[in-house]
Protein backbone atom coordinates (compact mmCIF):
# COMPACT_ATOMS: atom_id res chain seq x y z
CA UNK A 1 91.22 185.55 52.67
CA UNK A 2 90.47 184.74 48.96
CA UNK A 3 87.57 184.26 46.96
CA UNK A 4 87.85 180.95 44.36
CA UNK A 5 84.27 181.32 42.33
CA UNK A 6 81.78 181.27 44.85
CA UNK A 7 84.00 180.45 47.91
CA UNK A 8 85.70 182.23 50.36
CA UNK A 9 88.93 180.54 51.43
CA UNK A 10 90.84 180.59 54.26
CA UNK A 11 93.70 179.08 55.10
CA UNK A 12 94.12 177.89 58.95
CA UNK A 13 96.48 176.37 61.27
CA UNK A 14 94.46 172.93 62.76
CA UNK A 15 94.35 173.22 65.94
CA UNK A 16 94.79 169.78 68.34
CA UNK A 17 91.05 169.64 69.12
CA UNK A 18 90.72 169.67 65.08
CA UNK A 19 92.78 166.10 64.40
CA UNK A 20 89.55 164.24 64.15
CA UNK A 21 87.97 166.54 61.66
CA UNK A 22 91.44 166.78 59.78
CA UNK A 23 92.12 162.85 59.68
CA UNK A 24 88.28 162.35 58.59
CA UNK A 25 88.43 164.27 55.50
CA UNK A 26 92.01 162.69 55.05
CA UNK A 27 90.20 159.64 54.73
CA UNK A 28 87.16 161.26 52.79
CA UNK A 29 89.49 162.87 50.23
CA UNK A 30 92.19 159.76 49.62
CA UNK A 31 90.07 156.32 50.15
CA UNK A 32 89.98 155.18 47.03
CA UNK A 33 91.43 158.10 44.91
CA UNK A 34 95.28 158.27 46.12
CA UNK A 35 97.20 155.39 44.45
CA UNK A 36 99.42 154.87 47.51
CA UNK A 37 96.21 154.35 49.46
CA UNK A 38 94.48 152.27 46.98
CA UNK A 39 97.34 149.38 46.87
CA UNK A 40 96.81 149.13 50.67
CA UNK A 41 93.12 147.78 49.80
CA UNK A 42 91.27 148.94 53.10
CA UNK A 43 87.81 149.32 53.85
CA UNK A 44 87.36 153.21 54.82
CA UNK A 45 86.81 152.13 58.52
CA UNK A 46 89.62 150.45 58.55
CA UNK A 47 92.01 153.40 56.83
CA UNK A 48 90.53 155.91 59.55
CA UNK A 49 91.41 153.58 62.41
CA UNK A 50 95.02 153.06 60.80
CA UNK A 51 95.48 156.76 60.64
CA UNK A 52 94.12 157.31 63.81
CA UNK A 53 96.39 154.94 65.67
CA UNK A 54 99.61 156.63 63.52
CA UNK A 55 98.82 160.45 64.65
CA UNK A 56 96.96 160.86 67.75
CA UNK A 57 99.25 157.65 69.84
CA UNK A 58 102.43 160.37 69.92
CA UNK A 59 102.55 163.67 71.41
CA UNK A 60 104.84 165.12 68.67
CA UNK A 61 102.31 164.53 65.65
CA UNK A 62 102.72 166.74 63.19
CA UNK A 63 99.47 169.09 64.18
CA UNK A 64 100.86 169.42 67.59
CA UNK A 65 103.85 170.11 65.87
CA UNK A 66 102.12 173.24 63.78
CA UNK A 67 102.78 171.09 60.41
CA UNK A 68 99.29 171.49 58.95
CA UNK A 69 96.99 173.73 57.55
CA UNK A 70 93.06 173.79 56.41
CA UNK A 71 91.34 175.31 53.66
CA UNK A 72 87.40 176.52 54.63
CA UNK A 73 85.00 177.84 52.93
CA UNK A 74 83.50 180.92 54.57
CA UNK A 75 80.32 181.05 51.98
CA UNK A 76 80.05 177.18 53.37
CA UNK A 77 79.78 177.58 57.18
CA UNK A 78 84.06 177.66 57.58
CA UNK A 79 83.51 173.57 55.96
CA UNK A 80 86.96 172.42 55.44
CA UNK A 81 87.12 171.65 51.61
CA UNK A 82 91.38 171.26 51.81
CA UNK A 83 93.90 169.82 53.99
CA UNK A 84 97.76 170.17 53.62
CA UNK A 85 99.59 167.90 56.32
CA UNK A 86 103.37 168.16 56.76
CA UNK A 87 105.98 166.36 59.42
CA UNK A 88 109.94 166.38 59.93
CA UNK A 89 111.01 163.06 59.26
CA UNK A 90 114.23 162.86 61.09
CA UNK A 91 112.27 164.48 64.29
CA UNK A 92 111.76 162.18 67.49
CA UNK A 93 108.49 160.98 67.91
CA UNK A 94 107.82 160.68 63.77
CA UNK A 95 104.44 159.05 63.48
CA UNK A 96 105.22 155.30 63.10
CA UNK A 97 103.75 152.06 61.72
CA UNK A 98 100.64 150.90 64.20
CA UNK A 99 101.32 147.87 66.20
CA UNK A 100 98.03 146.40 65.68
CA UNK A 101 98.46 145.49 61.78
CA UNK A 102 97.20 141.83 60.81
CA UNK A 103 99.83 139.74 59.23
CA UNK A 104 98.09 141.11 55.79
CA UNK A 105 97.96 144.41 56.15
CA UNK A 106 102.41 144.24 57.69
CA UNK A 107 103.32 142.61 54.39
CA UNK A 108 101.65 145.57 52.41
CA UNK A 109 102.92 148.62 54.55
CA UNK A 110 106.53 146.56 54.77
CA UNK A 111 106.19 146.60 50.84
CA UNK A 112 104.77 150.81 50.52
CA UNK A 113 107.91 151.32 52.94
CA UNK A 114 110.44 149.46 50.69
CA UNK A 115 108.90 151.36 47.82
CA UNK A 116 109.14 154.68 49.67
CA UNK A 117 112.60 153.97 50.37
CA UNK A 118 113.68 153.57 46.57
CA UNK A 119 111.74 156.81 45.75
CA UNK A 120 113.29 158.93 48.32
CA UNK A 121 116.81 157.60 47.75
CA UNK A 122 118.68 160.46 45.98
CA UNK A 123 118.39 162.22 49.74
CA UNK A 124 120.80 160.48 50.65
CA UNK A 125 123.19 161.70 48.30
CA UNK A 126 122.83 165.35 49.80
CA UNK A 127 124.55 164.78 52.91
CA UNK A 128 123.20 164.16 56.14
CA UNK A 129 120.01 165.51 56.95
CA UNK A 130 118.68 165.85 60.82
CA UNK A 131 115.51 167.00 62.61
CA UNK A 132 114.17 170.57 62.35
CA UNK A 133 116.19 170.68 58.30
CA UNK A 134 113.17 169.31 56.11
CA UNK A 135 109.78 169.89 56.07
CA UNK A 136 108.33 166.59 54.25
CA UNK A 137 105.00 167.40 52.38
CA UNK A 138 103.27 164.46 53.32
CA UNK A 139 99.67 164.49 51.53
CA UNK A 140 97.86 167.16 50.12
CA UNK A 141 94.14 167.07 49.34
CA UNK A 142 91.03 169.33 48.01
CA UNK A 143 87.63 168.14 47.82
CA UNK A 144 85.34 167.52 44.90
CA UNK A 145 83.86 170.77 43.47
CA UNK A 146 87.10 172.70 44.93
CA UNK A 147 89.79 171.44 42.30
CA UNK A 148 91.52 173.71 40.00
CA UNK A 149 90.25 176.50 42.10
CA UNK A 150 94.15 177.58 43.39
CA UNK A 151 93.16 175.99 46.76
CA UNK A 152 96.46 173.01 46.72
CA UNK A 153 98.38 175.83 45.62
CA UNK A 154 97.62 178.66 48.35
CA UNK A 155 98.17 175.50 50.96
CA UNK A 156 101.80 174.48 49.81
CA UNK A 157 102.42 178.34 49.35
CA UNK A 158 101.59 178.33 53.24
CA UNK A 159 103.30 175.39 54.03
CA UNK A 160 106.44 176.53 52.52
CA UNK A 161 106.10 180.07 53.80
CA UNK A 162 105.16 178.67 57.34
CA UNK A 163 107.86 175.72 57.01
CA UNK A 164 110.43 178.13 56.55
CA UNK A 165 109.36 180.57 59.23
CA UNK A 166 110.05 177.50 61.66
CA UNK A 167 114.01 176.95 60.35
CA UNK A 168 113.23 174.11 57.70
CA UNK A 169 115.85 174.43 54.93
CA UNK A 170 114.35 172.65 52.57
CA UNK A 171 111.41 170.44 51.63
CA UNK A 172 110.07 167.78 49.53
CA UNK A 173 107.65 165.78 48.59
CA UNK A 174 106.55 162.50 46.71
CA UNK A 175 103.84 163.08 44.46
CA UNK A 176 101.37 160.36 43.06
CA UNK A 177 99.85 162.32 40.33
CA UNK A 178 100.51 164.68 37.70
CA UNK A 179 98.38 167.75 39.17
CA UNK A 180 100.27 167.36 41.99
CA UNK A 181 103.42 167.19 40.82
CA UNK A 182 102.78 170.13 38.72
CA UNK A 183 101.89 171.97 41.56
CA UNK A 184 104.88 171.88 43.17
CA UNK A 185 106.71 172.47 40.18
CA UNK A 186 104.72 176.12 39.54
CA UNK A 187 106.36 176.64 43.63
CA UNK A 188 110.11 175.82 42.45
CA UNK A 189 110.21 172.51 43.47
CA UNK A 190 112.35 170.25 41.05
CA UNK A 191 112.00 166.31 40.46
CA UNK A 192 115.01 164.63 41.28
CA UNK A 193 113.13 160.89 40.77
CA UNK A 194 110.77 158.60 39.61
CA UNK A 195 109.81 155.25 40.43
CA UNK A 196 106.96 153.12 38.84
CA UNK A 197 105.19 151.14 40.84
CA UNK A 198 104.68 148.42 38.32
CA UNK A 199 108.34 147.36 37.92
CA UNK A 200 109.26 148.07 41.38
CA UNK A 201 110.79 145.63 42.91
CA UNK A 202 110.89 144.17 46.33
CA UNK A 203 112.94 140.49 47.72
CA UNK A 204 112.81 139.38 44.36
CA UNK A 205 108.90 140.19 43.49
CA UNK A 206 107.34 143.24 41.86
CA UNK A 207 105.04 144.00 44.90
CA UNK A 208 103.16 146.60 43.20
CA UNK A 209 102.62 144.50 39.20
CA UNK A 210 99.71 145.81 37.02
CA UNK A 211 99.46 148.78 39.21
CA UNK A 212 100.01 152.22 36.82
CA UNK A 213 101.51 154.16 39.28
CA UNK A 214 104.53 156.74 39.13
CA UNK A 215 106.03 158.43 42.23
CA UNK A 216 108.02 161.82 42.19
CA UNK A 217 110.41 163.02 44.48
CA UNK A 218 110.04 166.39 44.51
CA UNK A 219 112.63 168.93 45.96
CA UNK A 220 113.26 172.71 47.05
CA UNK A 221 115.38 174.58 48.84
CA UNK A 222 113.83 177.09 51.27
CA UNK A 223 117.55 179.41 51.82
């Protein structure tokens, strides 16, 4: 327990009967705000039933897994006011691209894949990498009135501390913003690359033009 200003923070394991309430404020905290999210274009409904369909249609989702933690505020009735959710990429049953996309919607995520791809590409370069080695921060978030309060910090500190605990060797993470990235920089991770968005490009087109948008790939090892 920690007080930020008036709060009193805790940080929490979600349980399985909390996905709904964690994939709601996902959706509260990054419609319209995350820059990944944003080039996607959804309506909110449509985002929540997207992200719905991605971690509750597989048993192995990353809260059943134990990859994610809540911030409440105990002055505030134990509201969540932070959300930290992580996964193992190379595990079996990694959350996956819906099947129900419209035509639309597929040429977007193909494009935010391709994108991803490029980012995370110096990974490959450190030898293969299997399930249960990295713990992949996958999206971070604190709401309004709870920034700058040490709240993203004390839930990648738990992550990492938690992550490790598990076996994961190392972790990373692809950051969308400078507070982020700065974030994990204060917790030893290091960048090892950038890609902007706006002269990425994709089968001969710059998918992501006029957008002002640079993506880290943040990295630490946890041994």
């Amino acid at each position: 327990m920690n007080r930020e200003g008036n709060a009193v923070i805790h940080i929490e394991p979600v349980l399985p009967v909390e996905t709904e309430a964690l994939l709601d404020l996902y959706v509260d905290l990054f419609f319209d705000r995350e820059p990944l999210t944003k080039c996607m274009g959804l309506r909110k409904e449509r985002m929540a039933s997207i992200a719905r369909s991605m971690y509750l249609a597989s048993d192995e989702n990353p809260i059943s897994q134990g990859l994610c933690w809540l911030a409440r505020d105990g002055n505030a009735g134990n509201q969540a006011v932070g959300f930290i959710v992580c996964d193992d990429p190379f595990a079996e049953g990694h959350a996956s691209v819906p099947e129900n996309l419209t035509e639309e919607e597929m040429a977007k995520v193909s494009a935010l894949q391709a994108l991803m791809e490029e980012v995370r590409s110096p990974l490959q370069d450190r030898g293969p990498l299997g399930a249960g080695q990295c713990l992949h921060i996958a999206a971070m978030g604190v709401a309004p009135g709870y920034e700058g309060a040490g709240i993203a910090t004390r839930l990648l500190q738990t992550a990492l501390v938690e992550g490790k605990a598990f076996g994961f060797m190392h972790a990373f993470a692809e950051c969308t913003s400078i507070a982020s990235r700065k974030c994990h920089e204060k917790n030893g991770f290091r960048n090892l690359h950038a890609v902007a968005g706006d002269t990425f490009s994709w089968n001969g087109k710059k998918p992501f033009a006029g957008r002002d948008m640079d993506i880290y790939l943040l990295w630490k090892d946890l041994v």
